[in-house]
C-alpha atoms as a PDB file:
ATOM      1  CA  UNK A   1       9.645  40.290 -37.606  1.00  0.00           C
ATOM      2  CA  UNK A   2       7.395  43.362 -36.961  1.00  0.00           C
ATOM      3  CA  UNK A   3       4.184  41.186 -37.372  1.00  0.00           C
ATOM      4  CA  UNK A   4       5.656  38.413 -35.309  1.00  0.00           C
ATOM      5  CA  UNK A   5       5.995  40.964 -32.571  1.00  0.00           C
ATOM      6  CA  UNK A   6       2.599  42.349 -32.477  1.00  0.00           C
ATOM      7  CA  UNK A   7       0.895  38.656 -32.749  1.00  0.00           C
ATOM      8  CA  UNK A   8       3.029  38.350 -29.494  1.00  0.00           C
ATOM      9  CA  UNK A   9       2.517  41.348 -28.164  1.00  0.00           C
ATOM     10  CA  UNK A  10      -1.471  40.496 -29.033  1.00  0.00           C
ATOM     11  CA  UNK A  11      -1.838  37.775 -27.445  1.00  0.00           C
ATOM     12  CA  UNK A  12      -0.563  38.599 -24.238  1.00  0.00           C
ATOM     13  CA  UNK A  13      -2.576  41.442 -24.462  1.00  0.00           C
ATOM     14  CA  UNK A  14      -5.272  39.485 -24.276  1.00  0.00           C
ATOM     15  CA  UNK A  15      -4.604  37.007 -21.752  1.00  0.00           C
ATOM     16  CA  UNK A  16      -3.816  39.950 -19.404  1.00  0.00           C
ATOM     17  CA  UNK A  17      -7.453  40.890 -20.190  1.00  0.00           C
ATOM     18  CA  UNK A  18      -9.015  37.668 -19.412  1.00  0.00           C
ATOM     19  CA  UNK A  19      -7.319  36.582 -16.653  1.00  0.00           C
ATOM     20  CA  UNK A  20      -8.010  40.584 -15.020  1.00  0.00           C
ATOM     21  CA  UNK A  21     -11.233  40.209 -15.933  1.00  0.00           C
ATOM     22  CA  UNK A  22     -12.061  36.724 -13.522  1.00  0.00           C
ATOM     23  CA  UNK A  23     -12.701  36.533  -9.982  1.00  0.00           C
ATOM     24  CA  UNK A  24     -10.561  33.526  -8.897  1.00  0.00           C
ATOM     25  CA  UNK A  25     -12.091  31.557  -6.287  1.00  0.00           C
ATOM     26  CA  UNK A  26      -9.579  30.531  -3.504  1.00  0.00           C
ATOM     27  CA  UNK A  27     -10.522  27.027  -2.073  1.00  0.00           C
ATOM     28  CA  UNK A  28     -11.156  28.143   1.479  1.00  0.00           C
ATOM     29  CA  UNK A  29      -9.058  25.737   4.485  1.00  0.00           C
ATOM     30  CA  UNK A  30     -11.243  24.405   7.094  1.00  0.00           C
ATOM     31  CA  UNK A  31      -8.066  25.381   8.985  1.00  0.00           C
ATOM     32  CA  UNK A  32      -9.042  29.118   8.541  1.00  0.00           C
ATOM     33  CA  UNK A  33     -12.845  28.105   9.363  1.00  0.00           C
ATOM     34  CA  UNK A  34     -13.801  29.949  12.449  1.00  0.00           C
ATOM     35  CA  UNK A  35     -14.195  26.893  15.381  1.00  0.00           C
ATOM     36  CA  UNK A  36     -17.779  27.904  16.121  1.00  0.00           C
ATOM     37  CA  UNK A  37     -19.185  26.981  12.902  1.00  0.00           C
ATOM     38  CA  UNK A  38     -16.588  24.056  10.985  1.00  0.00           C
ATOM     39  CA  UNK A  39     -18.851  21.629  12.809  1.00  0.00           C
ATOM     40  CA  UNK A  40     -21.828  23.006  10.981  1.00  0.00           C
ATOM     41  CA  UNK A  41     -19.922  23.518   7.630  1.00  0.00           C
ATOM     42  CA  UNK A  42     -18.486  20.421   7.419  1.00  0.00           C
ATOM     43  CA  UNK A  43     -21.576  17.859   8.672  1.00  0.00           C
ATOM     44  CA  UNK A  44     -25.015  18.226   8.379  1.00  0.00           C
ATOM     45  CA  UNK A  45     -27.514  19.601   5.639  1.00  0.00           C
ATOM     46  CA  UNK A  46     -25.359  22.432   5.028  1.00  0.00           C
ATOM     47  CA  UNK A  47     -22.266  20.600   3.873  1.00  0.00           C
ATOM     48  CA  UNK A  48     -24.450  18.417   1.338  1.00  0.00           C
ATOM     49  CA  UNK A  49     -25.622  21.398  -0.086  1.00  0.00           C
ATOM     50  CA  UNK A  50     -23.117  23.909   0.409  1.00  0.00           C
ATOM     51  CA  UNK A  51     -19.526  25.152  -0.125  1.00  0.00           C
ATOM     52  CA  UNK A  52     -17.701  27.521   1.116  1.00  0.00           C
ATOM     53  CA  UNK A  53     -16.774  30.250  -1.647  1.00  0.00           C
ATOM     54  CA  UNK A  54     -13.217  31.839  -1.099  1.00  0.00           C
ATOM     55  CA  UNK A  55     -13.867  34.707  -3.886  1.00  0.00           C
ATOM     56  CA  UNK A  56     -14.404  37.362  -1.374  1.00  0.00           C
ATOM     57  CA  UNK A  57     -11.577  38.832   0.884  1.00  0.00           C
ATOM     58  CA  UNK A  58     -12.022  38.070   3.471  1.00  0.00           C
ATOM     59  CA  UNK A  59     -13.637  35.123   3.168  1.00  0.00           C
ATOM     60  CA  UNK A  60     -16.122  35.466   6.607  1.00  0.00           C
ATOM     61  CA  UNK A  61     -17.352  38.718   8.282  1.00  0.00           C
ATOM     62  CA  UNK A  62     -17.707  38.621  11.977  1.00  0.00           C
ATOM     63  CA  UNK A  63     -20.394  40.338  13.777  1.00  0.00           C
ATOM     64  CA  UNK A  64     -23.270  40.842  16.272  1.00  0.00           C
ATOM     65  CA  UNK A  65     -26.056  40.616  13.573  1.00  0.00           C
ATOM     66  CA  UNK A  66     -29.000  39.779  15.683  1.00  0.00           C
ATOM     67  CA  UNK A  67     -27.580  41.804  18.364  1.00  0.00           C
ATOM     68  CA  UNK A  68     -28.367  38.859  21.112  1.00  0.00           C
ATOM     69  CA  UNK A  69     -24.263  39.646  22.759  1.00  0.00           C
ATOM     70  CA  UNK A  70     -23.012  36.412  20.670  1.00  0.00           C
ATOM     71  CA  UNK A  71     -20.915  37.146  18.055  1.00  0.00           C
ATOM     72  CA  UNK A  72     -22.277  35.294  14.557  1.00  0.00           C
ATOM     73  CA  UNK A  73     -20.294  34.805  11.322  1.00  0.00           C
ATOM     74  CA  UNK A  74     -21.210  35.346   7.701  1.00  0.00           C
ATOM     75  CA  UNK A  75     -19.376  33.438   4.596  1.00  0.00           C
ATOM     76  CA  UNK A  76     -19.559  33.344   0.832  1.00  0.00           C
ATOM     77  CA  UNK A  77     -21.321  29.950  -0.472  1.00  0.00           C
ATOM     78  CA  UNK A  78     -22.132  27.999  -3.297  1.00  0.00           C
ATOM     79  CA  UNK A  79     -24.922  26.190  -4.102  1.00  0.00           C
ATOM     80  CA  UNK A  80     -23.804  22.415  -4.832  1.00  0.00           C
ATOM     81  CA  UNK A  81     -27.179  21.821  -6.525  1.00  0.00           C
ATOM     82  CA  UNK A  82     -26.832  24.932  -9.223  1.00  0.00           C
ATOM     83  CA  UNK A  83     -23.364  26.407  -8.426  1.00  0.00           C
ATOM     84  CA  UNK A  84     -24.674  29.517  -7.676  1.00  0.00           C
ATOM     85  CA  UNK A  85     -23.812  32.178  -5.231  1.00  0.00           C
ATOM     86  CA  UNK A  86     -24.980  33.604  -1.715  1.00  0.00           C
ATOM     87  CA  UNK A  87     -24.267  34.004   2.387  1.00  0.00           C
ATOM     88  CA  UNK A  88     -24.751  32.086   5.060  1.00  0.00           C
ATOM     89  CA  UNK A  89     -25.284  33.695   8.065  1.00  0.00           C
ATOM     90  CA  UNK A  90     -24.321  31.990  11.171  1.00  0.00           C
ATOM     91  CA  UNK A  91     -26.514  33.276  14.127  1.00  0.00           C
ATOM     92  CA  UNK A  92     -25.094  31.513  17.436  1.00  0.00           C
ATOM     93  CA  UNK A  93     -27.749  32.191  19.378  1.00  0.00           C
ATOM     94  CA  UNK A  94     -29.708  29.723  16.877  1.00  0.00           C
ATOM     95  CA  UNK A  95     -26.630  27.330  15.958  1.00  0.00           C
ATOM     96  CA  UNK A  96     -27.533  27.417  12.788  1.00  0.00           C
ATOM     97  CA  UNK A  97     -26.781  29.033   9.249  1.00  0.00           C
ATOM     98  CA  UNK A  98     -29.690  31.569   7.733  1.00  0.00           C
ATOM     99  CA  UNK A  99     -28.851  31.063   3.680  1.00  0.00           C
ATOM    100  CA  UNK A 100     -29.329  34.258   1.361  1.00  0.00           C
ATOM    101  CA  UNK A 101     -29.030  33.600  -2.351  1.00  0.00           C
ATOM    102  CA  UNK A 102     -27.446  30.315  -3.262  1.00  0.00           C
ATOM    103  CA  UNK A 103     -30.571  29.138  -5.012  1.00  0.00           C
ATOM    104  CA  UNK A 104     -32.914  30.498  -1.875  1.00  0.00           C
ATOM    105  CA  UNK A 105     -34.432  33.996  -2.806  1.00  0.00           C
ATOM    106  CA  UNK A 106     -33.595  36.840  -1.391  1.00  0.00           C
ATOM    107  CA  UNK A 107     -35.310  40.399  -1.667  1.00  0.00           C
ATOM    108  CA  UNK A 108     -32.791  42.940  -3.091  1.00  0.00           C
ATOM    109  CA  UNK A 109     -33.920  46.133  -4.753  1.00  0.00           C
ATOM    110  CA  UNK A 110     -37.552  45.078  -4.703  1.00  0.00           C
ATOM    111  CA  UNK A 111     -37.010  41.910  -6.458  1.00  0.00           C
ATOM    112  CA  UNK A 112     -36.109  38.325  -5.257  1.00  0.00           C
ATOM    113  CA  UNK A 113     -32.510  36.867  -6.237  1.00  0.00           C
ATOM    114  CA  UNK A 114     -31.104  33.151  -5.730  1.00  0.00           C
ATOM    115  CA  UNK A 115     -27.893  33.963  -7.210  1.00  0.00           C
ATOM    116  CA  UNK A 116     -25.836  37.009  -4.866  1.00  0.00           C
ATOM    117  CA  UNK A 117     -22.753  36.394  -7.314  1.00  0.00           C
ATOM    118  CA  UNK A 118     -23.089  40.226  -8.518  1.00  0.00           C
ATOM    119  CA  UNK A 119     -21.708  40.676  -4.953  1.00  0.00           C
ATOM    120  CA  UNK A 120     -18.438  41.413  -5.215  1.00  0.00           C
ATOM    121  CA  UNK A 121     -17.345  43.444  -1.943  1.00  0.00           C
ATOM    122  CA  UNK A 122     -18.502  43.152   1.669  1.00  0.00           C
ATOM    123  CA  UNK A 123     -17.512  44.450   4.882  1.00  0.00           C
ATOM    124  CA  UNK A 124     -19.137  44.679   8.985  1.00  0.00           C
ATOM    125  CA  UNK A 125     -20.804  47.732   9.035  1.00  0.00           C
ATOM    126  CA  UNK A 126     -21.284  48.394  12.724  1.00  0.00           C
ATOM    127  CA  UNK A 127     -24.645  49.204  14.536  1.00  0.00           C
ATOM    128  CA  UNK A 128     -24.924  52.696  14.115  1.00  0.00           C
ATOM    129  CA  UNK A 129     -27.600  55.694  12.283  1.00  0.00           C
ATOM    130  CA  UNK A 130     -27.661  54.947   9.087  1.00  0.00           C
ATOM    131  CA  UNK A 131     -27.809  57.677   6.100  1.00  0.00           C
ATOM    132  CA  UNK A 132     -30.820  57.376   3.598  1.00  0.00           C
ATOM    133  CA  UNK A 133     -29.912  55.193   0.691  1.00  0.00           C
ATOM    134  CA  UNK A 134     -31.632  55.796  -2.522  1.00  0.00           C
ATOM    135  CA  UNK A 135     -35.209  54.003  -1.685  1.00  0.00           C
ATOM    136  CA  UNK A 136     -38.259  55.942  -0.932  1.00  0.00           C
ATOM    137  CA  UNK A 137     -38.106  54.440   2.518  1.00  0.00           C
ATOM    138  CA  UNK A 138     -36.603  56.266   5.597  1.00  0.00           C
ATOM    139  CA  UNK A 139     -33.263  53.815   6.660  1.00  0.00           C
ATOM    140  CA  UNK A 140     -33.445  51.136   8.670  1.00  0.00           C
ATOM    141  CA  UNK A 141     -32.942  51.550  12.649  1.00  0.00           C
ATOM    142  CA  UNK A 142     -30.048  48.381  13.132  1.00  0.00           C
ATOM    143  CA  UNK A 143     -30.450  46.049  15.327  1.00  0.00           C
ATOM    144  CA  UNK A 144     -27.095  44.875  15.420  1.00  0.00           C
ATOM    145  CA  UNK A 145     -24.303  44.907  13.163  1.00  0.00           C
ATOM    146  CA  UNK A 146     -24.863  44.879   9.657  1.00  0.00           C
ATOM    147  CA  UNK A 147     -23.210  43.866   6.118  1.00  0.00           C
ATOM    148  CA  UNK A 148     -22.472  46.726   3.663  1.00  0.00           C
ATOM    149  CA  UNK A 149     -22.411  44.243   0.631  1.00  0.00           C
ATOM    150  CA  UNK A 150     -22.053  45.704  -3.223  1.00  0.00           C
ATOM    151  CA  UNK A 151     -20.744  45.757  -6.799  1.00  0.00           C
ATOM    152  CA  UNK A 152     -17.411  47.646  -7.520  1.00  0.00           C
ATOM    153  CA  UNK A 153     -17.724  50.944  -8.494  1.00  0.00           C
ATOM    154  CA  UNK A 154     -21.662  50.698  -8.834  1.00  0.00           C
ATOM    155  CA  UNK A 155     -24.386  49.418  -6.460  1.00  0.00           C
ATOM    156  CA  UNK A 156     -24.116  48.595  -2.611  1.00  0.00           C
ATOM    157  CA  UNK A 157     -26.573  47.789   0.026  1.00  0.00           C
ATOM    158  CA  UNK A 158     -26.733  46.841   4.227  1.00  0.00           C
ATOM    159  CA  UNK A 159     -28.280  43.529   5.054  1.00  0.00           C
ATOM    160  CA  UNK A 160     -29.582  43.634   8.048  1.00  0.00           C
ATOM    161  CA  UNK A 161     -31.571  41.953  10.523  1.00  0.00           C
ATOM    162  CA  UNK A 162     -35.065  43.022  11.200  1.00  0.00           C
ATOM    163  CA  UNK A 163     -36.211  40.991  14.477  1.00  0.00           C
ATOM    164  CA  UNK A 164     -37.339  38.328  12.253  1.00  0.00           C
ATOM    165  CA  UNK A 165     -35.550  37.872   8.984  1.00  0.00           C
ATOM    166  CA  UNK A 166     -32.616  39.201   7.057  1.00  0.00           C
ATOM    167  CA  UNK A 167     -33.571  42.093   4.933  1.00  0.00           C
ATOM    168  CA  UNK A 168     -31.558  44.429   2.109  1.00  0.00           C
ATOM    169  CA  UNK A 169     -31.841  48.485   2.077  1.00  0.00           C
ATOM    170  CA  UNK A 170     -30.441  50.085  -1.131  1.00  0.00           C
ATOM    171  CA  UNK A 171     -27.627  52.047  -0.356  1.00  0.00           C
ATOM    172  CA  UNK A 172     -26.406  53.233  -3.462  1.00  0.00           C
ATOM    173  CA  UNK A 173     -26.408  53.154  -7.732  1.00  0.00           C
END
């Protein structure tokens, strides 16, 4: 009876683990699809190579990221081609998505990335002074909003944009 109970209490043990241990994608409604860009994520290049990636909460960030006074949307996507990870930024004033990661390389840390999957948390982080991170470089001066994107409990940085391009400054380790 005793062993019984700890092959039970071992196996449970261990599903516990593994199902802590995954990130769960949610399959993201288009009802929940901000109405500027469903027309762009469901038609179009972007929805034959693209799909929207639920994994993150919340699923879009919402921001001036170009700072042109249009408000412009990021999501979490996957690559249809590889199934790997990035953003797509939406920049209204260009109607159209800029794609980070996802099988498109992206500069973070001094090296270029296609898969952003390590990301794990995100948030807006608003135009404002931002503190030096841990690069030899003096911070950025935002244009607009930016995205404080990271790895739980270890690394984060901002992605920003530059007047040209989307770029990544190493906040922290």
């Amino acid at each position: 009876m005793q062993l019984m109970k700890r092959k039970v209490f071992l196996v449970a043990a261990l599903l516990f683990v593994f199902c802590s241990s995954r990130s769960w994608a949610q399959e993201v409604e288009v009802e929940n699809v901000p109405n500027e860009i469903v027309e762009a994520v469901e038609l179009g290049q972007f929805a034959q190579s693209y799909t929207l990636d639920g994994s993150l909460n919340p699923f879009y960030l919402r921001g001036d990221f170009d700072n042109d006074g249009k408000i412009d949307y990021a999501v979490r996507i996957k690559s249809k081609a590889n199934n790997t990870s990035g953003i797509a930024i939406w920049l209204s004033s260009l109607h159209k998505f800029v794609v980070l990661g996802a099988g498109t390389p992206f500069k973070v840390s001094g090296s270029a990335v296609s898969n952003l999957d390590f990301l794990n948390t995100w948030q807006v982080y608003g135009k404002r002074r931002v503190e030096r991170g841990v690069e030899s470089e003096p911070p950025p001066r935002l244009i607009g909003d930016a995205i404080l994107a990271g790895k739980r409990e270890s690394a984060s940085g901002l992605i920003y944009w530059n007047g040209k391009s989307f770029v990544w400054y190493q906040q922290g380790d």
